[in-house]
Protein backbone atom coordinates (compact mmCIF):
# COMPACT_ATOMS: atom_id res chain seq x y z
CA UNK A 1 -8.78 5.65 -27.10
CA UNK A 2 -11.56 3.90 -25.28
CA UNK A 3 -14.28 3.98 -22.58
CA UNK A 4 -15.56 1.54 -20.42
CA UNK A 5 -19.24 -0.16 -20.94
CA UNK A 6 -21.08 -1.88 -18.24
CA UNK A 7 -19.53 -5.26 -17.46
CA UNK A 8 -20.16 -8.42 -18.68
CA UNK A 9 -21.67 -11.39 -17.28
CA UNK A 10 -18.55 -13.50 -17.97
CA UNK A 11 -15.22 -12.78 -16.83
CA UNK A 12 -12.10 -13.49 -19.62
CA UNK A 13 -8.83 -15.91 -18.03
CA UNK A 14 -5.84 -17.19 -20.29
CA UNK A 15 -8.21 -16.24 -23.79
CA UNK A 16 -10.67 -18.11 -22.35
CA UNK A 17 -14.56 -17.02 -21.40
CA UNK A 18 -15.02 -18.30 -17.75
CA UNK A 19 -18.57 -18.75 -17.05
CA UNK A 20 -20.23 -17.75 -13.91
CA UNK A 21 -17.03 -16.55 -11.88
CA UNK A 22 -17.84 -15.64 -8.45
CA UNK A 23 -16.72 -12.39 -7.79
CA UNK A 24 -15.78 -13.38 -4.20
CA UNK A 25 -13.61 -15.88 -5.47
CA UNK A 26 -11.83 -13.72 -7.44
CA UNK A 27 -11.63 -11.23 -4.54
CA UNK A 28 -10.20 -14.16 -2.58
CA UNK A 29 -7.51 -15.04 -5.27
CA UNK A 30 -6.68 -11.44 -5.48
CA UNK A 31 -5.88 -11.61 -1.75
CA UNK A 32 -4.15 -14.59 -2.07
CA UNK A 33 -1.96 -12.70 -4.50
CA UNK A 34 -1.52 -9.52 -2.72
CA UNK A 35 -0.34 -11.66 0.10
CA UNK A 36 2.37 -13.57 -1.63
CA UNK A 37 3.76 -10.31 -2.78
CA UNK A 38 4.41 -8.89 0.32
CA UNK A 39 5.39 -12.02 1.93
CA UNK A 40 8.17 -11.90 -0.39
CA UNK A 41 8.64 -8.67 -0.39
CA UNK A 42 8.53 -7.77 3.39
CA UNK A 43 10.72 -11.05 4.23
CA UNK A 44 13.98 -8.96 3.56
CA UNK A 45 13.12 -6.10 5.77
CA UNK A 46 14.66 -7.57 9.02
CA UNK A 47 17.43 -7.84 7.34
CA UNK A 48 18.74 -4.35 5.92
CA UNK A 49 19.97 -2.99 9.61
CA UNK A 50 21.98 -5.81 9.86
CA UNK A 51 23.17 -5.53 6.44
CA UNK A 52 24.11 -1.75 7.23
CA UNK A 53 25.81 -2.77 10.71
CA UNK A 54 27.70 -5.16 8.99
CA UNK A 55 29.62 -2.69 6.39
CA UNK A 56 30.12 0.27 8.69
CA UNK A 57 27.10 2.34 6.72
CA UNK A 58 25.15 4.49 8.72
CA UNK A 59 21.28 4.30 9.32
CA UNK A 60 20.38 6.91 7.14
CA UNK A 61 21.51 4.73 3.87
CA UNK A 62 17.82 3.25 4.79
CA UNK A 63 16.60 6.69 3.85
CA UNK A 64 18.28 6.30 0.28
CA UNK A 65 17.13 2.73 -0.38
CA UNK A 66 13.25 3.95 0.98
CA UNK A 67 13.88 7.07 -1.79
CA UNK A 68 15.00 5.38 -4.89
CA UNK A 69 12.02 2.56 -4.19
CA UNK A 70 9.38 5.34 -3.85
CA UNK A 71 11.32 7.23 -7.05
CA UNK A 72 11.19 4.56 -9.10
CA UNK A 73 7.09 3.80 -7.93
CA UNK A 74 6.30 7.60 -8.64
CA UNK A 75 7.77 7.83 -12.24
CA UNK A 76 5.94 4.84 -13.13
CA UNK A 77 2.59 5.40 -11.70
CA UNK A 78 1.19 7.48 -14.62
CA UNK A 79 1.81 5.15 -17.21
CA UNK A 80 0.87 2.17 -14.46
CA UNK A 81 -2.46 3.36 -14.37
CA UNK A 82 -3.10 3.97 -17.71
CA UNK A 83 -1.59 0.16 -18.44
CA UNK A 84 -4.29 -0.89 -16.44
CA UNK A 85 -7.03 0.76 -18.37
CA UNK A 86 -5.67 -0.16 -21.59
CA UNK A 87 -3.89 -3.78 -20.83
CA UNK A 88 -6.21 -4.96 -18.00
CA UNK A 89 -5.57 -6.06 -14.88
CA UNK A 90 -4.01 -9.34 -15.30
CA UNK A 91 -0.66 -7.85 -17.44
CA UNK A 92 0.07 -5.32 -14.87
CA UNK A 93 0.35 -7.76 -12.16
CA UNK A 94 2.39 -9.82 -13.94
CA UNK A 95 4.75 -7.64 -14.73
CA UNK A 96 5.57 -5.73 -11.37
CA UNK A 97 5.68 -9.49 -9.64
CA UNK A 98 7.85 -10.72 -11.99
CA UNK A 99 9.94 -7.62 -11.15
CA UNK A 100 10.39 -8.67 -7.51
CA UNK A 101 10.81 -12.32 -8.68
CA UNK A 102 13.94 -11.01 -10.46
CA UNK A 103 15.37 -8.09 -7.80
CA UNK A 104 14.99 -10.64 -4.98
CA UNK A 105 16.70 -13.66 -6.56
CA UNK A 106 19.58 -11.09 -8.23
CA UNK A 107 20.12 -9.14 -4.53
CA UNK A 108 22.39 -11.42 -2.90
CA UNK A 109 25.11 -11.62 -4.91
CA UNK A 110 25.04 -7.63 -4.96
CA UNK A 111 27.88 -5.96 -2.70
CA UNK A 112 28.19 -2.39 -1.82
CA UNK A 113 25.44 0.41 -1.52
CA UNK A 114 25.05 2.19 -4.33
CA UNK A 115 23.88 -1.00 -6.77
CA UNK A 116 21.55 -1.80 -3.60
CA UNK A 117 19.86 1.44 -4.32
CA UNK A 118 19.71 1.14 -8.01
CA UNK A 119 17.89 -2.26 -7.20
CA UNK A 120 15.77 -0.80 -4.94
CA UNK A 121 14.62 1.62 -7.51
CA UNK A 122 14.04 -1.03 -10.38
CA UNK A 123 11.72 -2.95 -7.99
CA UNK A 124 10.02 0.38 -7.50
CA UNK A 125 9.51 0.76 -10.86
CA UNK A 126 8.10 -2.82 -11.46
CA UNK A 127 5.87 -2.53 -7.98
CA UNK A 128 3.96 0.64 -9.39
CA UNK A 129 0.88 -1.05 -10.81
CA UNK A 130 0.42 -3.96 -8.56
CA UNK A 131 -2.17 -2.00 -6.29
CA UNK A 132 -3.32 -0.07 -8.72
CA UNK A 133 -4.19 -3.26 -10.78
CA UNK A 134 -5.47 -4.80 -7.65
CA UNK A 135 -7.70 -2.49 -6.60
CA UNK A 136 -9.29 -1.11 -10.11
CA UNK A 137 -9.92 -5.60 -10.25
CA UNK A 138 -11.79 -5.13 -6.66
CA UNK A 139 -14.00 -2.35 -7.89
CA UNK A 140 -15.06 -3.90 -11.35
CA UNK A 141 -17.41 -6.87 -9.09
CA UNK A 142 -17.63 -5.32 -6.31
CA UNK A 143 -21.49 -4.30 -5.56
CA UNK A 144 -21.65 -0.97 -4.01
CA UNK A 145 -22.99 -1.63 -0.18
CA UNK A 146 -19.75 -4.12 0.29
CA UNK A 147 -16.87 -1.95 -1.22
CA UNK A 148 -15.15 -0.88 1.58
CA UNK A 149 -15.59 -4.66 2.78
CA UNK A 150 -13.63 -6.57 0.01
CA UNK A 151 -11.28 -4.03 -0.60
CA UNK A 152 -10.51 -4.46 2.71
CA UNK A 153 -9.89 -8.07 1.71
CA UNK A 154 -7.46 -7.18 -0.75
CA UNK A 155 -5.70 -4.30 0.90
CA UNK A 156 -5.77 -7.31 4.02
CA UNK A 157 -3.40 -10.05 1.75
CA UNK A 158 -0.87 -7.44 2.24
CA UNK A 159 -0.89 -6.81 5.89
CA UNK A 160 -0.97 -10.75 6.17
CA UNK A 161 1.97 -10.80 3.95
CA UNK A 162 3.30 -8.44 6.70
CA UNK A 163 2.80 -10.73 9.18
CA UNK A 164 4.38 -13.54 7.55
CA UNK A 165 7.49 -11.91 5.55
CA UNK A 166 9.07 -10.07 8.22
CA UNK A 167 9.20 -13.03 10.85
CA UNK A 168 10.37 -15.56 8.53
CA UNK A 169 12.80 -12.91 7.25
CA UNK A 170 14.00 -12.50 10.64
CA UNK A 171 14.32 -16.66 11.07
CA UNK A 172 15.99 -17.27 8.21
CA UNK A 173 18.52 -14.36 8.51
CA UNK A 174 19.60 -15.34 12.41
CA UNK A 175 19.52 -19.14 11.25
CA UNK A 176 20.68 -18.80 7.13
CA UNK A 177 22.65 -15.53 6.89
CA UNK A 178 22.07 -12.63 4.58
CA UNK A 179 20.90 -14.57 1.50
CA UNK A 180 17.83 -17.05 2.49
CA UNK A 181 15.15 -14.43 3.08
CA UNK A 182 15.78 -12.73 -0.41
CA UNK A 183 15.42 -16.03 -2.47
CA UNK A 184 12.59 -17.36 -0.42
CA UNK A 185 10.59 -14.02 -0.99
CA UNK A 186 11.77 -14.41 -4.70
CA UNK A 187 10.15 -17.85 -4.77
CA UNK A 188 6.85 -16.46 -3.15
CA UNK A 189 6.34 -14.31 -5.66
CA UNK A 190 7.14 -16.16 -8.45
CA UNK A 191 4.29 -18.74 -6.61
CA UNK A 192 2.14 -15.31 -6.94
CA UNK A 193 2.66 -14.86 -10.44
CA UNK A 194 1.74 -18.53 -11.65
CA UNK A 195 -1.62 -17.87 -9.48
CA UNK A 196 -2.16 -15.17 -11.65
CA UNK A 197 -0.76 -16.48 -15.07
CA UNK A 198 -3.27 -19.98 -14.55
CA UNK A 199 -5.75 -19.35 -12.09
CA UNK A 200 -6.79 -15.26 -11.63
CA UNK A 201 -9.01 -13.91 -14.49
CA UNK A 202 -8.92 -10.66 -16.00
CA UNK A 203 -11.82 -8.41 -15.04
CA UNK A 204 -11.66 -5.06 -16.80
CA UNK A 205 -15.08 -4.54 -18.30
CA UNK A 206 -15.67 -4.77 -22.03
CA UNK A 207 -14.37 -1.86 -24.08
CA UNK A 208 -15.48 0.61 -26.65
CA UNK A 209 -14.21 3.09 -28.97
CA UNK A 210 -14.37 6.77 -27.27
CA UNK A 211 -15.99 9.24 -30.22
CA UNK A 212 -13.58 11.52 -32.74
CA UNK A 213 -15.33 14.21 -31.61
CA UNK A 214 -14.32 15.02 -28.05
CA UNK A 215 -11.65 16.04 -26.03
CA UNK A 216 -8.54 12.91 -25.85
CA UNK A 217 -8.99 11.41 -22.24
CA UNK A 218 -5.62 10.07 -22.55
CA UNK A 219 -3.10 10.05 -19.42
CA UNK A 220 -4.80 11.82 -16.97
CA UNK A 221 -6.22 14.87 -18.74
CA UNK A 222 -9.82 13.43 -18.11
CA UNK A 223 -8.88 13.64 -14.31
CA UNK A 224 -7.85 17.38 -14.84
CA UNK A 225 -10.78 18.27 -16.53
CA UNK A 226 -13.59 16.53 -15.01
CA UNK A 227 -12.19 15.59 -11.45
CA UNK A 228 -13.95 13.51 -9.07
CA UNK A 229 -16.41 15.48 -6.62
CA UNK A 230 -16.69 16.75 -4.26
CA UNK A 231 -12.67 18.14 -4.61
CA UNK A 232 -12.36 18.85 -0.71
CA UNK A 233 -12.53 15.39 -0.67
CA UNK A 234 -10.25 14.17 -3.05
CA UNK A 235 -7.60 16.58 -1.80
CA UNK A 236 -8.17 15.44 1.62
CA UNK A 237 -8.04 11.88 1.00
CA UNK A 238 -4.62 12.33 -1.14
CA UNK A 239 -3.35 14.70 1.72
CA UNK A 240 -4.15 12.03 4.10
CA UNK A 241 -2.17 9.82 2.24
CA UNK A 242 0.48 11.96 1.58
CA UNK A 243 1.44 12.58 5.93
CA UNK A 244 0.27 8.95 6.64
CA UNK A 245 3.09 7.65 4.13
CA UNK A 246 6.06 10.74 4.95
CA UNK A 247 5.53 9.86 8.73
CA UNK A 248 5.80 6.00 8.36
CA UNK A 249 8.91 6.28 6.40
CA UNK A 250 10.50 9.20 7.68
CA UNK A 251 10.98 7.35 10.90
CA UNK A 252 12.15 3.92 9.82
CA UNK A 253 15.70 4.88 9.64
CA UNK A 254 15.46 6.18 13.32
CA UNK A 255 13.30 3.32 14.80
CA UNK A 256 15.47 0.65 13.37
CA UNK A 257 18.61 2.26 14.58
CA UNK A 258 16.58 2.57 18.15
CA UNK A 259 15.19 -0.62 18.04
CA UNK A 260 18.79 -2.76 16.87
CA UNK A 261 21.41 -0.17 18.55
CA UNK A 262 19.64 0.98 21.39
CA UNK A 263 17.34 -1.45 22.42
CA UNK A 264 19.64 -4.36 21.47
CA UNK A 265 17.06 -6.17 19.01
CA UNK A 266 17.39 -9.02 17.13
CA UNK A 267 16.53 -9.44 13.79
CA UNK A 268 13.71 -12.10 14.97
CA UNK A 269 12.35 -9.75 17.62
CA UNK A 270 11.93 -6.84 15.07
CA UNK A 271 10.39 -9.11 12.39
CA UNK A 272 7.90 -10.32 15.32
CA UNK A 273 7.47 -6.80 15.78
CA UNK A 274 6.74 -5.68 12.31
CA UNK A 275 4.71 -8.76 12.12
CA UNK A 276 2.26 -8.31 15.20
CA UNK A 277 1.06 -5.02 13.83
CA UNK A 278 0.54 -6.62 10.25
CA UNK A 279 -1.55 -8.73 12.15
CA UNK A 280 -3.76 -6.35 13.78
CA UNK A 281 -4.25 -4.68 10.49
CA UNK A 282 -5.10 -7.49 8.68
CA UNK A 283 -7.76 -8.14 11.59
CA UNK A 284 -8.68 -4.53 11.59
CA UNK A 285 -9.34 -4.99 7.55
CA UNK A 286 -11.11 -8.23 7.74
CA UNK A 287 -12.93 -7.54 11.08
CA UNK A 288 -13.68 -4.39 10.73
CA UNK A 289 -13.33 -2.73 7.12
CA UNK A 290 -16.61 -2.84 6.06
CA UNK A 291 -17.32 -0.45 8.99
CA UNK A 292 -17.46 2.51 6.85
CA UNK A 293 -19.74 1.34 4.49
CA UNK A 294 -21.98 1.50 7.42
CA UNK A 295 -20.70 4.77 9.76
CA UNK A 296 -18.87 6.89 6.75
CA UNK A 297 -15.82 6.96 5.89
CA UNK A 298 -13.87 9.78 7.04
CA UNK A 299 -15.88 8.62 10.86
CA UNK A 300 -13.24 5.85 10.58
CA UNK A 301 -10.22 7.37 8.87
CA UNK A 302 -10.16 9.69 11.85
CA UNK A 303 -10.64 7.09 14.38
CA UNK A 304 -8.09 4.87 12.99
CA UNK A 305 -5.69 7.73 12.58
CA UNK A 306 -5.61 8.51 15.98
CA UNK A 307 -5.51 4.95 16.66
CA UNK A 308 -2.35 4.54 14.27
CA UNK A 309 -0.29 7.18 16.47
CA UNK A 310 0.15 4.62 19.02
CA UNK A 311 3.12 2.94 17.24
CA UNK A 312 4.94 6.28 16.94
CA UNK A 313 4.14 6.73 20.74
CA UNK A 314 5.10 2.90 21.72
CA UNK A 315 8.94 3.16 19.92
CA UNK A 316 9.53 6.51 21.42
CA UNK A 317 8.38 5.84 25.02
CA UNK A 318 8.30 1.79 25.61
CA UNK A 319 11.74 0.25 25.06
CA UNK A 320 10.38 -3.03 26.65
CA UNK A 321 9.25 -5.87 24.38
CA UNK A 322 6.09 -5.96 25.84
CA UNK A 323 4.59 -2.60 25.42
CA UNK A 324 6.10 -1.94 22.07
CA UNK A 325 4.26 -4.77 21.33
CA UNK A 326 1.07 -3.51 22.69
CA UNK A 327 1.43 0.00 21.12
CA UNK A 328 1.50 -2.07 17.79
CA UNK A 329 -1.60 -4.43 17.99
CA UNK A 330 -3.77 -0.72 18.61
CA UNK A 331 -1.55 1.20 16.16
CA UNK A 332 -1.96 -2.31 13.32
CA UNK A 333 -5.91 -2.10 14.20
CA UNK A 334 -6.08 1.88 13.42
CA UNK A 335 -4.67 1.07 10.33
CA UNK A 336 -7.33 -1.78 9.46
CA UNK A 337 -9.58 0.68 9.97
CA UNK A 338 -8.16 3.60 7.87
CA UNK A 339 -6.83 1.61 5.09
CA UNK A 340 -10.26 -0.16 3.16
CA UNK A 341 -12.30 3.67 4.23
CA UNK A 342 -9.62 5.47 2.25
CA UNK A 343 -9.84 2.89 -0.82
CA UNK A 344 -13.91 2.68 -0.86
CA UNK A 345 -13.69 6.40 -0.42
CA UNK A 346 -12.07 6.80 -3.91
CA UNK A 347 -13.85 4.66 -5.60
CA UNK A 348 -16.96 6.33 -4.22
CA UNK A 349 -15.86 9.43 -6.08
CA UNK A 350 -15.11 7.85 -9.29
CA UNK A 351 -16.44 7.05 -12.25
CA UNK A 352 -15.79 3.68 -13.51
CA UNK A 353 -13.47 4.68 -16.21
CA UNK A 354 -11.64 7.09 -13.70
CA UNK A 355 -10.77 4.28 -11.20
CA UNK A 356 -7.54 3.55 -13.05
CA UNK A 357 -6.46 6.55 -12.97
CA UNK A 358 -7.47 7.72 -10.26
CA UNK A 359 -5.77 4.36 -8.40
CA UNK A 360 -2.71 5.42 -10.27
CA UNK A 361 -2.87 8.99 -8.73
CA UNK A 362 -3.24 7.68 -5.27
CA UNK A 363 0.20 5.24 -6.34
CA UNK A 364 1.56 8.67 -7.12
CA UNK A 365 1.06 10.57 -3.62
CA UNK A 366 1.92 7.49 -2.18
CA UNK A 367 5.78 7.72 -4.01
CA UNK A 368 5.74 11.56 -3.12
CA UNK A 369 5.95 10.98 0.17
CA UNK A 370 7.85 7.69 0.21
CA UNK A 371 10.40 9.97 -1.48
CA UNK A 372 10.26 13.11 0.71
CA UNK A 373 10.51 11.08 3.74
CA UNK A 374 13.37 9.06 3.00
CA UNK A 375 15.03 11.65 1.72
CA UNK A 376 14.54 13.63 4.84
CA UNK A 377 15.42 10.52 7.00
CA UNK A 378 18.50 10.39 4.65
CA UNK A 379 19.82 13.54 5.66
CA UNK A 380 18.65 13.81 9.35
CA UNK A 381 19.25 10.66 11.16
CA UNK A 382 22.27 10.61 11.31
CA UNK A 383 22.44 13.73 12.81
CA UNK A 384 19.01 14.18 15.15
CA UNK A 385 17.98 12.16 18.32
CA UNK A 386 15.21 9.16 17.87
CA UNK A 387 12.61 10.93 19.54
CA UNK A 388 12.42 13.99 16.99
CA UNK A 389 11.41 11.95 14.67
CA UNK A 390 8.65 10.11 16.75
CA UNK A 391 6.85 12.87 17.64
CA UNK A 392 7.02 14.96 15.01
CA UNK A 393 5.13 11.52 13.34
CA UNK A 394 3.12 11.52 15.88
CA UNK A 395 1.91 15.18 15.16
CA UNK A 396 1.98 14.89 12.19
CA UNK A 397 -0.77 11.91 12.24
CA UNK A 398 -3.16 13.80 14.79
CA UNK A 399 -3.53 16.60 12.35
CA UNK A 400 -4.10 14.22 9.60
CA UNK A 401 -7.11 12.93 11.69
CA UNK A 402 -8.73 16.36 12.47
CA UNK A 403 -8.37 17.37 8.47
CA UNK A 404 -10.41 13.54 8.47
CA UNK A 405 -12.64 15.49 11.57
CA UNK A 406 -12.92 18.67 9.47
CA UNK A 407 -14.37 16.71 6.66
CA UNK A 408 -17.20 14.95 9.40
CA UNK A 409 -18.09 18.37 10.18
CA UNK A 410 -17.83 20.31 6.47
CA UNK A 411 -19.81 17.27 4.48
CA UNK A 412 -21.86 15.13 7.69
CA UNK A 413 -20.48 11.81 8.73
CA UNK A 414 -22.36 10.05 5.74
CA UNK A 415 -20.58 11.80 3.18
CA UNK A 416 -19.21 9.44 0.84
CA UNK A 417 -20.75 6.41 3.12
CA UNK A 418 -23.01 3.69 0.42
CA UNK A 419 -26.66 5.19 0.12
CA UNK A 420 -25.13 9.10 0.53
CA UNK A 421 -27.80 11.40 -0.24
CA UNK A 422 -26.93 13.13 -4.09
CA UNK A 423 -26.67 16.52 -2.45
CA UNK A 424 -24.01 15.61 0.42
CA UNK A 425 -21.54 14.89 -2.22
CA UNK A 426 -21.93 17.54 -4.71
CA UNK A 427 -19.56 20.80 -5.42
């Protein structure tokens, strides 16, 4: 087994010792990469209702693609995070691109539901230790007072990706049929995986044997036994995590069956829809994710929570184009905001040879509740009205923000903010 030593100077790409790397380059190629990936992999999305329409399925299947995605990304979390401890960064990337390369390019010549689903879970599977592998790469050069900043940069390349995938998806489907956006977002990833292969460097630091003598930190038994502190936080940042992902995709069954049978969308308008509140969060990330490095950063987890309820809001109560798209440019920039706090706020916590892990766990409660909630979308839509769903979402993120309140108020606003004093963050 090993543990991590303080990093060295030079950064290892392709077997070879790269002199001098700036970090913020490879922050900006990590970007780069996060934002191929989901430009291909958001690029289908417009194009599922239709799909469903198309061969009399109801809108709940959604719920059973969402679940066997988030299955497949929960079973292989653990061993994603440990891969990136032990592998480095570079391999795990590789490997869960290469898995949408291959599900994307393989999808259109599948026909009927159920080997839809068992594709959905394989790209789970392979997806698991992208972020993970991203993110633990973000915190090995990242200096402490700009954390939240270029995580927010990396965490950004994928609500860019958002912007881009689902209105091209939505293009190509009206214009090319069923098959064009799945091997176009095939080819964008495989464009992200020779920018990693050639260009991105590995940037675990340098490794040394752990002593015979202790306790095996293998897995996550190092987690269990010496956790991050304080715990309150931990548990509310994975809670946090937990509602914001059950709510998101507990309603996507019901808004896209409001959105295409109610409201009479077209698969262009939803993918400018989907892509307008990418947008805003990529702003909200680039613009204004270092915020919490500055303020604290459960000061703008709750902000941007409350922010973030607009969207659930806008698709129950504005059926105009307009609004809806209003309700997602404030509910994309509550996201920017809540999305780099959360990630510095981990990594704030953790150790350097937790951050892995730790990554890995968040990956985990991330697939928990992209499992619940399809599951329960799976077995409700069908049957409930539109607006259940919207507000209980909505409710659902309000409380989520005061637990984020509760946490101002328990710990001070500076809790885990850079330059905390020792004694705000112990116990």
């Amino acid at each position: 087994m090993v543990v991590e030593t303080q990093q060295a100077a030079s950064i290892e790409s392709n077997g070879i010792m790269v002199k001098n790397v700036r970090p913020m380059t490879v922050v900006l190629l990590l970007a780069a990469c996060t934002t191929l990936m989901m430009t291909g992999h958001s690029m289908p999305y417009p194009v599922l209702a239709p799909w469903l329409i198309a061969h009399n399925i109801g809108m709940g299947a959604l719920g059973w693609m969402s679940f066997a995605f988030s299955l497949g990304n929960l079973i292989a979390a653990p061993g994603a995070g440990y891969l990136v401890i032990r592998w480095g960064r570079r391999p795990v990337l590789i490997i869960g691109l290469l898995t949408i390369v291959i599900v994307n390019l393989v999808t259109p010549y599948i026909d009927g539901l159920i080997p839809f689903v068992v594709l959905r879970f394989v790209l789970g599977f392979g997806n698991a230790g992208i972020m993970p592998a991203a993110l633990a790469a973000t915190a090995d050069i990242a200096p402490e007072e700009r954390r939240a900043q270029w995580i927010g940069y990396v965490s950004g390349g994928i609500s860019i990706g958002l912007i881009i995938g689902p209105t091209i998806g939505g293009v190509l489907y009206d214009a090319l049929g069923f098959a064009a956006p799945f091997n176009v977002s095939g080819v964008m990833a495989l464009v992200a995986v020779i920018l990693v292969l050639f260009i991105v460097p590995e940037t675990r630091p340098a490794l040394v044997p752990e002593p015979t003598d202790g306790p095996s930190r293998s897995g996550f038994g190092d987690i269990w036994r010496n956790p991050p502190r304080p715990l309150g936080v931990l548990a509310t940042l994975l809670v946090v995590e937990f509602v914001w992902t059950f709510a998101w995709v507990a309603t996507e069954p019901a808004m896209i069956r409001q959105l295409y049978q109610q409201y009479a969308y077209t698969a262009t308008m939803f993918g400018v829809v989907v892509g307008v509140h990418g947008a805003a969060t990529a702003l909200g990330e680039f613009g204004f994710g270092g915020l919490s490095d500055r303020f604290g950063r459960f000061v703008l987890i709750a902000i941007g929570l409350v922010l973030h309820a607009a969207w659930y809001i806008g698709v129950d109560q504005a059926p105009q184009y307009t609004p809806l798209i209003i309700a997602s440019i404030i509910a994309g920039l509550g996201a920017g905001l809540v999305i780099p706090a959360i990630g510095a706020a981990y990594v704030d916590i953790s150790s350097a040879d937790q951050r892995g892990r730790i990554a890995a766990l968040k990956e985990m409660v991330l697939s928990l509740g992209g499992m619940l909630g399809p599951l329960f979308a799976a077995l409700t839509t069908d049957y409930l009205p539109p607006a259940y769903f919207f507000r209980g979402a909505t409710a659902m993120i309000l409380l989520a923000s005061g637990l984020a309140a509760v946490m101002i108020w328990r710990y001070g606003r500076r809790l885990v903010a850079v330059g905390a004093p020792e004694s705000a963050v112990e116990g």
